[in-house]
C-alpha atoms as a PDB file:
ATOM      1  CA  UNK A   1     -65.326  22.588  18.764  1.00  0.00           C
ATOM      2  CA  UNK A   2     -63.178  20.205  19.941  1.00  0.00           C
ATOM      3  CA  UNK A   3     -60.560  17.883  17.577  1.00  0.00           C
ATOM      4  CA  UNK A   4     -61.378  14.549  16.941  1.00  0.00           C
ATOM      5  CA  UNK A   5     -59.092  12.358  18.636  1.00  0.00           C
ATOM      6  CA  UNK A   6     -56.814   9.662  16.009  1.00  0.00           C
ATOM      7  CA  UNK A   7     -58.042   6.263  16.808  1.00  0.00           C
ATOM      8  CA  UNK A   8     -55.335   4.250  18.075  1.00  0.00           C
ATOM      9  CA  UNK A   9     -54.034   1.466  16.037  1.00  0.00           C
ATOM     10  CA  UNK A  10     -55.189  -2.454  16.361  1.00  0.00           C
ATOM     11  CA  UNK A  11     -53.006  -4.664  17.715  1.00  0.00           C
ATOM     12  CA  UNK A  12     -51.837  -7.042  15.076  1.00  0.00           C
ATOM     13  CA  UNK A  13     -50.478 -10.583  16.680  1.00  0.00           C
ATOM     14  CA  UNK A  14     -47.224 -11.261  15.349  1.00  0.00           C
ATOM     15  CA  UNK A  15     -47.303 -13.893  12.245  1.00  0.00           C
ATOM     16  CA  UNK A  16     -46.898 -17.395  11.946  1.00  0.00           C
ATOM     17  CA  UNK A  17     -44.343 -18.983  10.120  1.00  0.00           C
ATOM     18  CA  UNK A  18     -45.125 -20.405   7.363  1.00  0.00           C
ATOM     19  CA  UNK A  19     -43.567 -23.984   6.897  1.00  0.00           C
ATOM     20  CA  UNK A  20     -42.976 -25.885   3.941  1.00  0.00           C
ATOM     21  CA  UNK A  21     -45.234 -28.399   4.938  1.00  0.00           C
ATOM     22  CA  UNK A  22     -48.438 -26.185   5.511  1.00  0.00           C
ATOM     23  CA  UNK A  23     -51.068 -26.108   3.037  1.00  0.00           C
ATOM     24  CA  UNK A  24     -51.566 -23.679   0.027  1.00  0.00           C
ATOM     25  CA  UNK A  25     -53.776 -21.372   1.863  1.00  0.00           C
ATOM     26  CA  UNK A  26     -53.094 -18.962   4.673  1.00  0.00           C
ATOM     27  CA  UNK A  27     -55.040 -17.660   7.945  1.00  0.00           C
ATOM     28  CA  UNK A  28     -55.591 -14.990   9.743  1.00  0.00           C
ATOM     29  CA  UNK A  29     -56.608 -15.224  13.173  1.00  0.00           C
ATOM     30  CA  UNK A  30     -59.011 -12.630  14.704  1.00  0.00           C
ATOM     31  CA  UNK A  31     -60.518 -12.739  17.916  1.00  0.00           C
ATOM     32  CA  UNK A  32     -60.312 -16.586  17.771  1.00  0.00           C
ATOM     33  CA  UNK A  33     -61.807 -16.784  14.184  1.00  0.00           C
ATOM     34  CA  UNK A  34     -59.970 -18.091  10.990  1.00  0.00           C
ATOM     35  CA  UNK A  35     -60.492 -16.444   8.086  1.00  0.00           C
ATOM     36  CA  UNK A  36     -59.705 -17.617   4.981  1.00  0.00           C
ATOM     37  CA  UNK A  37     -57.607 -15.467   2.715  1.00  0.00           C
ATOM     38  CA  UNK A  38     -59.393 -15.251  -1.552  1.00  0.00           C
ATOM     39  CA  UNK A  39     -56.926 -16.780  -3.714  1.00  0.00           C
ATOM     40  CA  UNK A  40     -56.334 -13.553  -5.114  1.00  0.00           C
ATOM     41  CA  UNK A  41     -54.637 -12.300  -2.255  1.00  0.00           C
ATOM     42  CA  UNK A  42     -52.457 -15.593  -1.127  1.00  0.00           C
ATOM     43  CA  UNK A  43     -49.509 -14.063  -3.998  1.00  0.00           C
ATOM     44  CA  UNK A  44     -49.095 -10.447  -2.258  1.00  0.00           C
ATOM     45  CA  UNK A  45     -49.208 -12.310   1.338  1.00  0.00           C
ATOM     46  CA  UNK A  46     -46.718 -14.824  -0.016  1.00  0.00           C
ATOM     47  CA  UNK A  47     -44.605 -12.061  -1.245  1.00  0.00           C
ATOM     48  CA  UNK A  48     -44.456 -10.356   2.083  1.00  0.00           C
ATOM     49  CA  UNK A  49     -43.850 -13.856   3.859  1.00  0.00           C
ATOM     50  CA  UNK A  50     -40.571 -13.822   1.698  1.00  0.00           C
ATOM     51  CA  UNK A  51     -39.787 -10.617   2.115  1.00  0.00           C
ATOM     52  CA  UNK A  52     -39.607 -11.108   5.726  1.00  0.00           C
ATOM     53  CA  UNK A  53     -37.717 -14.148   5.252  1.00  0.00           C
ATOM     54  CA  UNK A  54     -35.160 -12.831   2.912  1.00  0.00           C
ATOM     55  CA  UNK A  55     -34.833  -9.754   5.720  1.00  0.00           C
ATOM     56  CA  UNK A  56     -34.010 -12.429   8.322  1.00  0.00           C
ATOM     57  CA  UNK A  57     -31.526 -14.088   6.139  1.00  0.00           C
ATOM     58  CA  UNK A  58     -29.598 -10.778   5.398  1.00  0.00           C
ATOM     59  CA  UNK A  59     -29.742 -10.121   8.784  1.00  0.00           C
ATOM     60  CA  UNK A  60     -26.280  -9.840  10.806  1.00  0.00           C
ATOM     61  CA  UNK A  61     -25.536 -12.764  12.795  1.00  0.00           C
ATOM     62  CA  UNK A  62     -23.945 -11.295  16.196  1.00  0.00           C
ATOM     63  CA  UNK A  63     -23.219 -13.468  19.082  1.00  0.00           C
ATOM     64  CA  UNK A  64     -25.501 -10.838  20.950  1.00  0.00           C
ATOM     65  CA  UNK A  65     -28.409 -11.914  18.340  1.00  0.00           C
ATOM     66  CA  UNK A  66     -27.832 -15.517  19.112  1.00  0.00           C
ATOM     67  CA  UNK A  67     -28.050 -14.818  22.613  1.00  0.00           C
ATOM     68  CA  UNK A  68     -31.130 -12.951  22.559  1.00  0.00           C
ATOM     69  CA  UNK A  69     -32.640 -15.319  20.012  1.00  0.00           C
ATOM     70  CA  UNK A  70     -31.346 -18.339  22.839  1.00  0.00           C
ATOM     71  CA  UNK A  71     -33.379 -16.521  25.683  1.00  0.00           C
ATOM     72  CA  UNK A  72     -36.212 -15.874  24.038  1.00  0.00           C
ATOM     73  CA  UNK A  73     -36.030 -19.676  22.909  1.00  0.00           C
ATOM     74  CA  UNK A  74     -35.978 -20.670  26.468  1.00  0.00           C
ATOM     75  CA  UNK A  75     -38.656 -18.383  28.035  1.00  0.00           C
ATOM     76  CA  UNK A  76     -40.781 -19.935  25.428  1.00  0.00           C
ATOM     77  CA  UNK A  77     -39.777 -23.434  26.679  1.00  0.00           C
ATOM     78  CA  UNK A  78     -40.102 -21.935  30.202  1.00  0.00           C
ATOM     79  CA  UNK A  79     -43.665 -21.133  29.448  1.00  0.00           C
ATOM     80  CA  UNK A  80     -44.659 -24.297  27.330  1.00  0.00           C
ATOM     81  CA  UNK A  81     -43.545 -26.486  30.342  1.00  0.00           C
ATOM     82  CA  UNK A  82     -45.847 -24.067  32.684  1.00  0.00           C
ATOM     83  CA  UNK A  83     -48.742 -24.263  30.737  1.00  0.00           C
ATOM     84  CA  UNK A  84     -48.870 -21.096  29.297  1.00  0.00           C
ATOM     85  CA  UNK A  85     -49.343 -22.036  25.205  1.00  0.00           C
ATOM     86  CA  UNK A  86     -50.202 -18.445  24.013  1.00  0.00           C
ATOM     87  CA  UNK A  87     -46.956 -17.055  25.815  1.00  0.00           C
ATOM     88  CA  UNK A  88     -44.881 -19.609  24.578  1.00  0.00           C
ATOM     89  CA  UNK A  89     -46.386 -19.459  20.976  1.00  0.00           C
ATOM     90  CA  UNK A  90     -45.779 -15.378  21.252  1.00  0.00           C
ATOM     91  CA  UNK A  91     -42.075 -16.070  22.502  1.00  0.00           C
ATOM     92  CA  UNK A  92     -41.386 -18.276  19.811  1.00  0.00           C
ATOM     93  CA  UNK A  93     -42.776 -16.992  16.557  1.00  0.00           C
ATOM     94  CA  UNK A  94     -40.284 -14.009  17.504  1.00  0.00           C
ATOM     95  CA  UNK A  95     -37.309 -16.269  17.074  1.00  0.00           C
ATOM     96  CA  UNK A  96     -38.921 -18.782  14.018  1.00  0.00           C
ATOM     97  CA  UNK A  97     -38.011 -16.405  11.147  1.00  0.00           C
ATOM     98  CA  UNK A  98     -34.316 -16.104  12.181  1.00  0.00           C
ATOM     99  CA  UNK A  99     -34.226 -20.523  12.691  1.00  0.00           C
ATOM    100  CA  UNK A 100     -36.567 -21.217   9.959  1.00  0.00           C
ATOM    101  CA  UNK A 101     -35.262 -24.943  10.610  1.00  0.00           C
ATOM    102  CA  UNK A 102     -34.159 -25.150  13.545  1.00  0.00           C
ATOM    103  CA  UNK A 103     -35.912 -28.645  14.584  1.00  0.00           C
ATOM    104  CA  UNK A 104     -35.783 -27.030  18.556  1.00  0.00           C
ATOM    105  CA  UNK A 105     -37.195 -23.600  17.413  1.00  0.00           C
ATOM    106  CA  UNK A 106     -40.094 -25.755  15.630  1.00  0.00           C
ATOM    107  CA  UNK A 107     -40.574 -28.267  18.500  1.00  0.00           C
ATOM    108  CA  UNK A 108     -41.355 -25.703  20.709  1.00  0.00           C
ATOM    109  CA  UNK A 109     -43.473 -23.786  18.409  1.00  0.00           C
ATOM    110  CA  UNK A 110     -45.565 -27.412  17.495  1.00  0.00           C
ATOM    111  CA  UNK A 111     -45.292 -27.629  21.814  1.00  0.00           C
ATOM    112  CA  UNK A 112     -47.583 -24.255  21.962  1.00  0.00           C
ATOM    113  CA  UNK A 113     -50.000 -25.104  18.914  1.00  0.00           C
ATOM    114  CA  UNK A 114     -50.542 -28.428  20.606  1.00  0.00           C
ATOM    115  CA  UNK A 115     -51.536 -26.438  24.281  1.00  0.00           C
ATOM    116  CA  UNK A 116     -53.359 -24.121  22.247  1.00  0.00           C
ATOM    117  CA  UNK A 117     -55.849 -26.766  20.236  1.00  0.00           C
ATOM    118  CA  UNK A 118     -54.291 -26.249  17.153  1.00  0.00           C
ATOM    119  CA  UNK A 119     -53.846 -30.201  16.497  1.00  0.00           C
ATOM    120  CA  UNK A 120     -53.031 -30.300  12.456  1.00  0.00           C
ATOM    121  CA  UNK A 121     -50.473 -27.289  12.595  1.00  0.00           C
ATOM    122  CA  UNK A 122     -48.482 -28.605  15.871  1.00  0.00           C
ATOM    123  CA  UNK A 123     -48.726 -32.123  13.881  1.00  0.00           C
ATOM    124  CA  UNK A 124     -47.326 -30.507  10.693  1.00  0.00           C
ATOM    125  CA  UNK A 125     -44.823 -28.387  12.776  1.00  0.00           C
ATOM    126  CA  UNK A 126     -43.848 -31.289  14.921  1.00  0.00           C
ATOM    127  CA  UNK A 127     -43.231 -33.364  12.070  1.00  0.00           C
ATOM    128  CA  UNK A 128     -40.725 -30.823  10.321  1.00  0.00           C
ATOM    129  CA  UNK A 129     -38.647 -30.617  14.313  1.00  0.00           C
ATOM    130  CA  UNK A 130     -38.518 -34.455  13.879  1.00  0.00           C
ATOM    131  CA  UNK A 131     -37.264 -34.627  10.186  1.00  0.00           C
ATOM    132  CA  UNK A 132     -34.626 -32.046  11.091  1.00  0.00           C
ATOM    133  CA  UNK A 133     -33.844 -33.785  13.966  1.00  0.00           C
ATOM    134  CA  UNK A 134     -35.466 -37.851  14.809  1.00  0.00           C
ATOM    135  CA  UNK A 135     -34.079 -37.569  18.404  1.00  0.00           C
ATOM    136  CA  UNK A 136     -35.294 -34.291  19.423  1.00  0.00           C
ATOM    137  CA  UNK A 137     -36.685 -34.354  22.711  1.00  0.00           C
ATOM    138  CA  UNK A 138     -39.596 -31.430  23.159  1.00  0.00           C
ATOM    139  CA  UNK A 139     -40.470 -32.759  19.346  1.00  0.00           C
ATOM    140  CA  UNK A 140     -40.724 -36.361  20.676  1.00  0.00           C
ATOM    141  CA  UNK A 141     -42.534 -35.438  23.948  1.00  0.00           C
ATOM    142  CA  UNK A 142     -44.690 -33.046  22.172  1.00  0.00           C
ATOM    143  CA  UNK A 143     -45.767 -35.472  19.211  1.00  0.00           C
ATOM    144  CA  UNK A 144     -46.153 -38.028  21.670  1.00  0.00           C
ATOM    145  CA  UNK A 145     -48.559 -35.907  24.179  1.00  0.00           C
ATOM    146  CA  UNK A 146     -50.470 -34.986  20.685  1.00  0.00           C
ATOM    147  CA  UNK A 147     -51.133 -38.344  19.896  1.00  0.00           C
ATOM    148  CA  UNK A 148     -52.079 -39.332  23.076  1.00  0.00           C
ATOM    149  CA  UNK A 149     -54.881 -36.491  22.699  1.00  0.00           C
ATOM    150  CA  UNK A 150     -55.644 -38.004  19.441  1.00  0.00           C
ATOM    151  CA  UNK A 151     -55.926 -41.703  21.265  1.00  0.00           C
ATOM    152  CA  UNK A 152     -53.036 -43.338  19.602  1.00  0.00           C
ATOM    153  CA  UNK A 153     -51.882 -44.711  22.929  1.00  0.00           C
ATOM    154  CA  UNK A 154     -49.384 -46.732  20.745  1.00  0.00           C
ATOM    155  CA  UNK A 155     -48.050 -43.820  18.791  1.00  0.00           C
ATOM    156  CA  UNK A 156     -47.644 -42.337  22.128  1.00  0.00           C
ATOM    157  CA  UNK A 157     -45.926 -44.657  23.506  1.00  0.00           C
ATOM    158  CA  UNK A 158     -43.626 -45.126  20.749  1.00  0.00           C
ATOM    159  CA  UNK A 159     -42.576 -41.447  20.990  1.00  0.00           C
ATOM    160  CA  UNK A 160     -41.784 -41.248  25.014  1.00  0.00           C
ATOM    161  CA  UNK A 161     -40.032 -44.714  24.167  1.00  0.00           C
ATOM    162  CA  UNK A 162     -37.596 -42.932  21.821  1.00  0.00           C
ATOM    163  CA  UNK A 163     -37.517 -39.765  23.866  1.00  0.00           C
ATOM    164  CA  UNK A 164     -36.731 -41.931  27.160  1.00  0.00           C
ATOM    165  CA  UNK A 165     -33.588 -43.456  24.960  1.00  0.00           C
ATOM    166  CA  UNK A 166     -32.810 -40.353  23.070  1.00  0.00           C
ATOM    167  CA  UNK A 167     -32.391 -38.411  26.002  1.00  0.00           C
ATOM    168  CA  UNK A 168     -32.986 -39.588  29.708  1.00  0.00           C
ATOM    169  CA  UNK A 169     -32.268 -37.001  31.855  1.00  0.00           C
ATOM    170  CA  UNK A 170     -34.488 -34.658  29.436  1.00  0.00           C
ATOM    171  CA  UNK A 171     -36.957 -37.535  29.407  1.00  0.00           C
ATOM    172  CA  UNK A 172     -36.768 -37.512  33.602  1.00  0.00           C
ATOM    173  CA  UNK A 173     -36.805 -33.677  34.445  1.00  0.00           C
ATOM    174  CA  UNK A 174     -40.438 -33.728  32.036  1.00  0.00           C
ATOM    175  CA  UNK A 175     -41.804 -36.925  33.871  1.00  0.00           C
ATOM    176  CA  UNK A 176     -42.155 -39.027  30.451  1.00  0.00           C
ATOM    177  CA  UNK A 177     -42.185 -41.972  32.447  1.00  0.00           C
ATOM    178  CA  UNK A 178     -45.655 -41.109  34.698  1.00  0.00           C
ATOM    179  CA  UNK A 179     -47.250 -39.895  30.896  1.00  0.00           C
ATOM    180  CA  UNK A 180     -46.541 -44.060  30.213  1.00  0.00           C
ATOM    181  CA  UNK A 181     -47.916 -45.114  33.429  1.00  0.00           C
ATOM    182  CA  UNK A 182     -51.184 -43.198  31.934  1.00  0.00           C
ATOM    183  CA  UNK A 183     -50.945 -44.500  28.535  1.00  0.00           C
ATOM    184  CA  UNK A 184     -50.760 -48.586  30.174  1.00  0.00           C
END
């Protein structure tokens, strides 16, 4: 008789950080469905959430680190600015829990949740890049595309407005000035 073969593990997608801003409750997303975690679960997932947190904070800061944390930044910007939300989102929730708040880490990450439909956490996440930072440009042009989805042509506008003066060349190379045209 022959042995059983082992079942080969499920994938588990990496974690989202969890921002100060979010909500008392936590999600876990499975084949595109949100389930909501029982109350009496939300302290041992918090508890691991810190854990990891506490393991990126004692974690040694080497200019080789940095680098590789800088990269995967960028290929995450890379793919945000291609289209490609779910590899951007995958890029950057690698590099979140080392630059908890790091208003460019959470820009892009708010960038991907925006591409990806995910309108209240890219808000919340969006919001937290621009506290950190009012003059942050994927922040800006990503709150600004949100709200345009939302139809706060205003709001919008308001955004690439500040992006434009915060930083032109940025503002330029991402064609802020043809998402105004649309907004008119």
């Amino acid at each position: 008789m022959p042995k059983p073969q082992p079942r080969p593990e499920p994938e588990i997608p990496p974690a989202r950080p969890v921002l100060a801003e979010d909500p008392p409750r936590f999600l876990l997303l499975e084949r595109e469905v949100e389930l909501e975690f029982r109350p009496q679960m939300l302290a041992a997932l918090q508890r691991q959430v810190n854990a990891v947190a506490e393991a990126a904070q004692g974690t040694e800061r080497t200019p080789e680190l940095e680098r590789g944390l800088d990269d995967l930044l960028a290929e995450g910007e890379r793919d945000l600015d291609e289209g490609k939300y779910q590899e951007a989102r995958d890029a950057v929730v690698r590099v979140m829990p080392m630059r908890p708040n790091d208003p460019r880490t959470a820009a892009a990450l708010g960038g991907a949740m925006r591409g990806l439909g995910r309108l209240d956490m890219a808000e919340r996440t969006l919001g937290a890049a621009l506290r950190g930072n009012p003059k942050q440009p994927r922040a800006l042009y990503e709150m600004g595309k949100l709200l345009a989805q939302r139809g706060d042509k205003s709001g919008a506008l308001q955004d690439f407005q500040a992006l434009q003066a915060a930083d032109p060349k940025w503002a330029k190379a991402h064609h802020v000035d043809q998402e105004i045209a649309r907004l008119r």
